[in-house]
Protein backbone atom coordinates (compact mmCIF):
# COMPACT_ATOMS: atom_id res chain seq x y z
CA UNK A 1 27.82 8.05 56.02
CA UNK A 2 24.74 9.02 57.22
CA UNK A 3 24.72 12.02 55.52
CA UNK A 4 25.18 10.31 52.26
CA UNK A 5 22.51 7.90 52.60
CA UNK A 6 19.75 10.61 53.49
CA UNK A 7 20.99 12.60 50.38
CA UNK A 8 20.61 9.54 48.57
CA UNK A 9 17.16 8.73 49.96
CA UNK A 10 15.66 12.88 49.09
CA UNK A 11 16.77 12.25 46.07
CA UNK A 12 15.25 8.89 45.16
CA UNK A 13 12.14 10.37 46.61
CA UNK A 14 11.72 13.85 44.27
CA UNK A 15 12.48 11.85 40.84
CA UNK A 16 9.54 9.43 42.02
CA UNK A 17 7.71 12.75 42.79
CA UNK A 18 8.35 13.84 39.53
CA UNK A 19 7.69 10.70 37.12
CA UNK A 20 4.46 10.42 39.15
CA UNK A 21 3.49 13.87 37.99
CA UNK A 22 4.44 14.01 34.33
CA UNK A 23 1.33 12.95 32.54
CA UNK A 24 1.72 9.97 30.12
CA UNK A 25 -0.83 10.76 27.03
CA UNK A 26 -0.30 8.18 24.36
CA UNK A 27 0.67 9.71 21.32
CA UNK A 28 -1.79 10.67 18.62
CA UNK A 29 -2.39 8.15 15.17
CA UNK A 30 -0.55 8.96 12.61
CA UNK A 31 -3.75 9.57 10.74
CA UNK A 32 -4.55 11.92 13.05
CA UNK A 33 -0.90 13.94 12.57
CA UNK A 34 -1.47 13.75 8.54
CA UNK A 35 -4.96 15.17 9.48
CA UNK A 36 -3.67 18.11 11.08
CA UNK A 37 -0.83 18.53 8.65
CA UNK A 38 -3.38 18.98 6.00
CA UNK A 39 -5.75 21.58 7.84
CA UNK A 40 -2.11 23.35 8.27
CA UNK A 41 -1.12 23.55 5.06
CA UNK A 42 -4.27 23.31 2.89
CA UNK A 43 -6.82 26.14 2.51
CA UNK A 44 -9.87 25.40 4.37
CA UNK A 45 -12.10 25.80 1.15
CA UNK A 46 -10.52 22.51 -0.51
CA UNK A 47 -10.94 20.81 2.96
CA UNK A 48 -14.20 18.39 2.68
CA UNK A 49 -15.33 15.50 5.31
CA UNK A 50 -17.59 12.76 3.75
CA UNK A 51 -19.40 10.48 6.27
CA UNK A 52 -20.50 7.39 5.61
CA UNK A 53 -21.67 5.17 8.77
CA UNK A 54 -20.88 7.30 11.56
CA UNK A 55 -17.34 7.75 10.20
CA UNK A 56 -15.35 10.51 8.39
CA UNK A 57 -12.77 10.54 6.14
CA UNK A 58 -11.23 13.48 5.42
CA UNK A 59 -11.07 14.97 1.11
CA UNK A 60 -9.75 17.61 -0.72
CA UNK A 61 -11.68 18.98 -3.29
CA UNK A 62 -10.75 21.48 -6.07
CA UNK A 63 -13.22 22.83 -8.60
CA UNK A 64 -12.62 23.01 -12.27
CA UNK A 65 -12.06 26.23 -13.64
CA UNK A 66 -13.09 26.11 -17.29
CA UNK A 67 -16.80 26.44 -18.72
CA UNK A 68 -17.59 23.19 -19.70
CA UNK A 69 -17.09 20.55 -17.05
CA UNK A 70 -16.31 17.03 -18.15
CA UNK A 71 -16.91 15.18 -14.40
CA UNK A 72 -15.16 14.04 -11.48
CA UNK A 73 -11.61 13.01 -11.14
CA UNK A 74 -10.77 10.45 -7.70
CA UNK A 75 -7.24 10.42 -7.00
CA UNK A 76 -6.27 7.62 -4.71
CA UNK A 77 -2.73 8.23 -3.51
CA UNK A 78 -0.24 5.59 -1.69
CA UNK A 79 -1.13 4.23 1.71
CA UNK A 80 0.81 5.50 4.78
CA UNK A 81 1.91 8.58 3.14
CA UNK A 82 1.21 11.72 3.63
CA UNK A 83 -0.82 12.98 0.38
CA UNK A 84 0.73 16.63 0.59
CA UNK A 85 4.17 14.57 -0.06
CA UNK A 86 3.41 12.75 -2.94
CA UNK A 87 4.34 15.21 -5.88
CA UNK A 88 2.36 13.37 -8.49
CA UNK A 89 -0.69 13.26 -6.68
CA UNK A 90 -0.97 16.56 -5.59
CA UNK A 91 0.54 18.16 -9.25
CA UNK A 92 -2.71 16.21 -10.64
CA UNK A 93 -4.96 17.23 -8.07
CA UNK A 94 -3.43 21.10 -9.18
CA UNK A 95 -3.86 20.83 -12.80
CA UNK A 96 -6.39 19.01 -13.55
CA UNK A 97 -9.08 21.59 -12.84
CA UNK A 98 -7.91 23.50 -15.75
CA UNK A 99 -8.73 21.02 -17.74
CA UNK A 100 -12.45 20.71 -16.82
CA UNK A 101 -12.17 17.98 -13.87
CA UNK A 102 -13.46 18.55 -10.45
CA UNK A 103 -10.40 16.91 -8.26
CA UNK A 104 -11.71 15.18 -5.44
CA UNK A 105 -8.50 13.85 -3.58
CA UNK A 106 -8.91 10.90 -1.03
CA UNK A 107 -6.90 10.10 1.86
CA UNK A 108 -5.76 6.72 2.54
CA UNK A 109 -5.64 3.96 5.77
CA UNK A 110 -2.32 3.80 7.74
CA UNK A 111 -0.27 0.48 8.23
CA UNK A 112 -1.23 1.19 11.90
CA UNK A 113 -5.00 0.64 11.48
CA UNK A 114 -3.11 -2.94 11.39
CA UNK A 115 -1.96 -2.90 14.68
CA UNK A 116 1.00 -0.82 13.44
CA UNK A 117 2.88 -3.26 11.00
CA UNK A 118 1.83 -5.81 8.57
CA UNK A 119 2.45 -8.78 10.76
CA UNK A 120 2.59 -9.53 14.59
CA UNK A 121 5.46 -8.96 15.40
CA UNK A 122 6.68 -12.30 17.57
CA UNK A 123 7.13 -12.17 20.95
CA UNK A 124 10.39 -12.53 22.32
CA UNK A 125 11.43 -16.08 24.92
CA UNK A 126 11.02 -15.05 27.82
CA UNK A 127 10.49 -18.28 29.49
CA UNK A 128 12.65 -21.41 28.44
CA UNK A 129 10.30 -23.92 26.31
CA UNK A 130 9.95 -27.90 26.74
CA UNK A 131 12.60 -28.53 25.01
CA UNK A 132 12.48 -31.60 22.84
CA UNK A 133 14.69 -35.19 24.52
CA UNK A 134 18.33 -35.34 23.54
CA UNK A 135 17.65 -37.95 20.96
CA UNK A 136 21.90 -38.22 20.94
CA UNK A 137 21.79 -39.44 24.56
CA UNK A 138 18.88 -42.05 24.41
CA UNK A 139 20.01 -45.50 25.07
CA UNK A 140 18.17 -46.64 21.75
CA UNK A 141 20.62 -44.53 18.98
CA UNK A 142 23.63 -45.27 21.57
CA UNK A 143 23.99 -48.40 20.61
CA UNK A 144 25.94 -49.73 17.85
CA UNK A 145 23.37 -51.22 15.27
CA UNK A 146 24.66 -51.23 11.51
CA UNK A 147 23.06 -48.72 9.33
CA UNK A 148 21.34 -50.48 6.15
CA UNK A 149 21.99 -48.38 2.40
CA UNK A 150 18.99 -46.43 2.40
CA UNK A 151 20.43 -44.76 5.83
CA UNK A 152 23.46 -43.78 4.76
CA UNK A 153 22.12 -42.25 1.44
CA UNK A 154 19.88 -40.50 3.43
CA UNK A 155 22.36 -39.15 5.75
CA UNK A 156 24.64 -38.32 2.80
CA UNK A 157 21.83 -36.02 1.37
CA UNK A 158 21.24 -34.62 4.66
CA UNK A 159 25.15 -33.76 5.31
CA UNK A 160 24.78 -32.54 1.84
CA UNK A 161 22.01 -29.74 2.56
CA UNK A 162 23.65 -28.49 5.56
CA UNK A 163 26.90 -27.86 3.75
CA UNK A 164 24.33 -26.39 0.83
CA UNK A 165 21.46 -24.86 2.56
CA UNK A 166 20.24 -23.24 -0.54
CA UNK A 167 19.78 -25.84 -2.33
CA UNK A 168 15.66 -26.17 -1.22
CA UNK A 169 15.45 -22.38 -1.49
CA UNK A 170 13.38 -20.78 -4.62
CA UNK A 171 15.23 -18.51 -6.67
CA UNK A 172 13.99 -15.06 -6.16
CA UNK A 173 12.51 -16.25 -2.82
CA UNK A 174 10.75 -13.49 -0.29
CA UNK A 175 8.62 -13.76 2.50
CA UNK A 176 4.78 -12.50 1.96
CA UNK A 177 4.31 -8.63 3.01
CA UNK A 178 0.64 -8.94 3.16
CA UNK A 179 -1.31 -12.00 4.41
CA UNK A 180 -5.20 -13.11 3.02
CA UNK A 181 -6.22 -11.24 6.14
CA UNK A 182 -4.67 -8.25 6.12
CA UNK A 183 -4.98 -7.60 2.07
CA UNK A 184 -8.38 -7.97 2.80
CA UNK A 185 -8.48 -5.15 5.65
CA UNK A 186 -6.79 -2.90 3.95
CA UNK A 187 -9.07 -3.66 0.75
CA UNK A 188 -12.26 -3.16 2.85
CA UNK A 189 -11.00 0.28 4.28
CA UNK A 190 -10.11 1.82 0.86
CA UNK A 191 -13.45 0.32 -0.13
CA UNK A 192 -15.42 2.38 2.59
CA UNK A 193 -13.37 6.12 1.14
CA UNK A 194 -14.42 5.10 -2.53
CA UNK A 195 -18.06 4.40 -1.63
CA UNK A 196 -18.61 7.73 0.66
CA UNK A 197 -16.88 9.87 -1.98
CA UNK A 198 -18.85 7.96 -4.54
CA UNK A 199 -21.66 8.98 -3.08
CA UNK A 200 -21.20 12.63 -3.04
CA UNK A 201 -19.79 13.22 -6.19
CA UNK A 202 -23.42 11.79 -7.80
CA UNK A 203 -24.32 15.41 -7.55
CA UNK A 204 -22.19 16.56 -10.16
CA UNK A 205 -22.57 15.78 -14.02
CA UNK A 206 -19.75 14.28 -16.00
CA UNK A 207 -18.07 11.54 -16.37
CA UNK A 208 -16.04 9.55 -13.52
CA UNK A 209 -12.37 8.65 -13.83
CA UNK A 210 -10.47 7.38 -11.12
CA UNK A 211 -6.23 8.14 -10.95
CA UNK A 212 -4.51 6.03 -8.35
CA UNK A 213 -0.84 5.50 -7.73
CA UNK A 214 1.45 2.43 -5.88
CA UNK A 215 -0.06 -0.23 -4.64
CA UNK A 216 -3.49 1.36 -4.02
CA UNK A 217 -3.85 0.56 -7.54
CA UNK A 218 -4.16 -3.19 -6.73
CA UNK A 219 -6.69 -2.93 -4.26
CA UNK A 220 -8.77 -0.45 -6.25
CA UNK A 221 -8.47 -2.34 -9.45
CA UNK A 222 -9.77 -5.70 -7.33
CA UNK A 223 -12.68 -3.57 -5.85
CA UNK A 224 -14.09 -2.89 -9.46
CA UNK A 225 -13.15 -6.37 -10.48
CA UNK A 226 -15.14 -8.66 -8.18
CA UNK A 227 -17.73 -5.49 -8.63
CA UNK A 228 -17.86 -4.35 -5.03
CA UNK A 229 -17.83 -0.74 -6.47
CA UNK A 230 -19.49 0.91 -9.87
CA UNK A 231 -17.47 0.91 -12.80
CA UNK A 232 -15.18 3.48 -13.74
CA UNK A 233 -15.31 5.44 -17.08
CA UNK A 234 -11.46 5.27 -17.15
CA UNK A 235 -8.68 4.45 -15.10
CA UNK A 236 -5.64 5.70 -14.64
CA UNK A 237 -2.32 4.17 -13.15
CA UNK A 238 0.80 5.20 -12.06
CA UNK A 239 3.95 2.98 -11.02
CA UNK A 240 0.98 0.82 -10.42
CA UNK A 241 2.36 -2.55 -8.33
CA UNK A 242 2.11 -4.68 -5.52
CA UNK A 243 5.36 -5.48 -3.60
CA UNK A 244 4.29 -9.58 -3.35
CA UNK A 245 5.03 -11.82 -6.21
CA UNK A 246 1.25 -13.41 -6.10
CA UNK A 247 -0.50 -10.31 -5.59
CA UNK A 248 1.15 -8.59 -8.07
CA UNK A 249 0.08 -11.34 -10.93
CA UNK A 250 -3.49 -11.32 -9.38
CA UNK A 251 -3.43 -7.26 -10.10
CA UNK A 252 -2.03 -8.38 -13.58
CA UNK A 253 -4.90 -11.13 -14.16
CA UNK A 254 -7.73 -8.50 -12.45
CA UNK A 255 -6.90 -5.89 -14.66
CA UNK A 256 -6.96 -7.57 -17.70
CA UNK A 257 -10.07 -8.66 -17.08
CA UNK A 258 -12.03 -5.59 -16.75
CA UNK A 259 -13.65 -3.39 -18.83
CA UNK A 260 -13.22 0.02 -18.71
CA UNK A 261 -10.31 1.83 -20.33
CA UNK A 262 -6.98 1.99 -18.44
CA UNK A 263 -3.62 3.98 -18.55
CA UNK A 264 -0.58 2.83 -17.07
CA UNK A 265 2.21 5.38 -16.85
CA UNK A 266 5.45 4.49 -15.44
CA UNK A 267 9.14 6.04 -15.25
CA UNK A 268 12.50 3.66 -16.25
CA UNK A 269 13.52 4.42 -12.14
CA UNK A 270 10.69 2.91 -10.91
CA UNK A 271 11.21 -0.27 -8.24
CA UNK A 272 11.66 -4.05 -9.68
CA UNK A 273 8.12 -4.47 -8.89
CA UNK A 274 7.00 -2.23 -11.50
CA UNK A 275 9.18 -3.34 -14.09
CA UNK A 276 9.03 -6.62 -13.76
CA UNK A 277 5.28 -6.90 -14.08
CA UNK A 278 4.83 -3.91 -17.29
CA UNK A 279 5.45 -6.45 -20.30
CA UNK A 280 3.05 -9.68 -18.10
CA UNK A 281 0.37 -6.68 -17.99
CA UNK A 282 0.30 -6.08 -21.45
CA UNK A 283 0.55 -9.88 -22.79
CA UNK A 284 -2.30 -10.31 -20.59
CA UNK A 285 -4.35 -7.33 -21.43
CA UNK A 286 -3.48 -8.82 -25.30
CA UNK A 287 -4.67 -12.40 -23.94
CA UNK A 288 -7.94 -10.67 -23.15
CA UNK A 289 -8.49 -8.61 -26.19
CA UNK A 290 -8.12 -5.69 -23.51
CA UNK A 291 -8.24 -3.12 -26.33
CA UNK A 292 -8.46 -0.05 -24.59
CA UNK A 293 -5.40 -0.51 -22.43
CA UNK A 294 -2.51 1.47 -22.88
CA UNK A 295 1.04 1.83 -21.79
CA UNK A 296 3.08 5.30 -21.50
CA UNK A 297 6.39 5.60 -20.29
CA UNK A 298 7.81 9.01 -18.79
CA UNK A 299 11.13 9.74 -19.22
CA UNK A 300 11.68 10.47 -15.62
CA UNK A 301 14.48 9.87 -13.46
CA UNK A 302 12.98 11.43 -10.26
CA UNK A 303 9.04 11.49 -10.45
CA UNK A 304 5.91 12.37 -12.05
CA UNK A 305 6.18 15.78 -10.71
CA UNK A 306 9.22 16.58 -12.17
CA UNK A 307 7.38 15.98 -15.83
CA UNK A 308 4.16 17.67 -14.84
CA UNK A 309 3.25 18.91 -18.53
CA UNK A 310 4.12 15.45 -19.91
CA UNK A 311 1.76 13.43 -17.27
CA UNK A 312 -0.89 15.81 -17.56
CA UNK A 313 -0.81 15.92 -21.42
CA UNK A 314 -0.83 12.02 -21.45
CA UNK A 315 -4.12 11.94 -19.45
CA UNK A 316 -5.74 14.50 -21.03
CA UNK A 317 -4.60 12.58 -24.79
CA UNK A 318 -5.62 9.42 -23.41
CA UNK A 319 -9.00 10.29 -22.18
CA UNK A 320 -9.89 12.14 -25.20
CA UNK A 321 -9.25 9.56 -27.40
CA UNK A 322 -11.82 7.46 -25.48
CA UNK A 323 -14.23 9.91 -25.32
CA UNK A 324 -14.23 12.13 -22.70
């Protein structure tokens, strides 16, 4: 018995030995990982870090390979993905040069940079709360007092939406994504990557376009709206949305009130969010006399990588029919 327990007690003692010594480093951002991903895989010429305020944000930047150069061309991918795994974004990014646009692609602000989700995430009970007097119990509904119309109407209703609880539930009803706050943050962060690459592209001639995909089209499209940023010469959108039902009519109502030409390309397999809003964008672009917005659809069933040749020729089309 003895022997057992001293066994027992060694052991106990080396796996405290051992956690003591392993050394518990908190895992890197998730920026950070994209970050390195892209110094991996990306040759270092194309790699670019703009600082604006004693903070960098990491580009890629491609020079145009034709003669004549026609200006800058910002591509804002989706947040909280990594931009080497968005096949649109980086197909544009590709071809675009050889069409006479300097590609200067931006990287975007993690969910985490929100203190890892999009809400804080409750707390679970740990301690039993006050809870509220057994109204069943009391000595004033335990006694027999006869119940007057209105009462039993009203209980009648109330027996009736437990048996129904949908019945004061909105069709179509889902809980916010993104609160005032936190579409603000995020808004304010994509704000600071368009200014410092604003910034340094004013050293090269040409015209500016922007090309922005997913919900960072909202955001960007509310930046230029409440002018917070200079004006675009174009813009162009693709499976532009916002996965709220407000925000995505305020990104309907912004648009259509700006003044700079827009494309919106989309594919018949994008998300409900997409399609639902396509047809209340273009009334309200109409509503606006938004004449210089158009609509494309790409024939698609995968994603705008799959149809490089068409996207690409439907930018370049677009864009020289306003101009540039």
């Amino acid at each position: 018995m003895k022997r057992h327990i001293l066994l027992m007690l060694i052991c106990l003692s080396v796996k405290y030995a051992f956690a003591s010594s392993v050394d518990h480093t908190a895992p890197i951002s998730l920026s950070a990982l994209q970050a390195i991903d892209i110094r991996h895989y990306v040759q270092d010429q194309e790699i670019n870090i703009l600082s604006l305020d004693d903070h960098d944000y990491l580009t890629l930047e491609k020079e145009e390979t034709t003669g004549f150069p026609r200006g800058i061309a910002f591509i804002v991918p989706e947040i909280n993905q990594p931009i080497t795994q968005q096949p649109a974004i980086k197909m544009l990014y590709d071809n675009l040069t050889e069409y006479g646009w300097r590609s200067l692609l931006l990287t975007m602000p993690n969910l985490e940079q929100n203190n890892g989700s999009l809400h804080d995430v409750p707390k679970a009970d740990t301690e039993e709360s006050p809870s509220a007097p057994d109204v069943s119990q009391s000595p004033e509904t335990s006694s027999t007092l006869p119940e007057e119309p209105g009462q039993e109407m009203a209980a009648s209703n109330d027996s009736q939406t437990t048996a129904e609880p949908n019945l004061n539930i909105k069709a179509f009803h889902q809980e916010d994504i993104y609160s005032e706050v936190e579409n603000t943050k995020i808004e304010q962060e994509i704000l600071k990557r368009v200014e410092t690459a604003w910034q340094y592209a004013e050293q090269f001639p040409g015209y500016f376009i922007f090309i922005c995909q997913g919900k960072s089209c909202a955001w960007l499209t509310s930046l230029f709206q409440q002018q917070k940023l200079m004006q675009p010469d174009a813009l162009v959108m693709l499976s532009a949305h916002m996965p709220q039902s407000n925000l995505n009519r305020q990104f309907a109502q912004q648009l259509s009130e700006t003044e700079f030409p827009v494309l919106e390309l989309f594919k018949p397999m994008d998300n409900q969010w997409v399609t639902s809003a396509i047809h209340y964008r273009k009334k309200l672009a109409r509503k606006n006399y938004k004449t210089d917005y158009r609509q494309r659809k790409l024939n698609s069933h995968v994603a705008f990588g799959d149809s490089n040749l068409r996207t690409v020729k439907e930018i370049y089309g677009f864009l020289t029919a306003v101009g540039m």
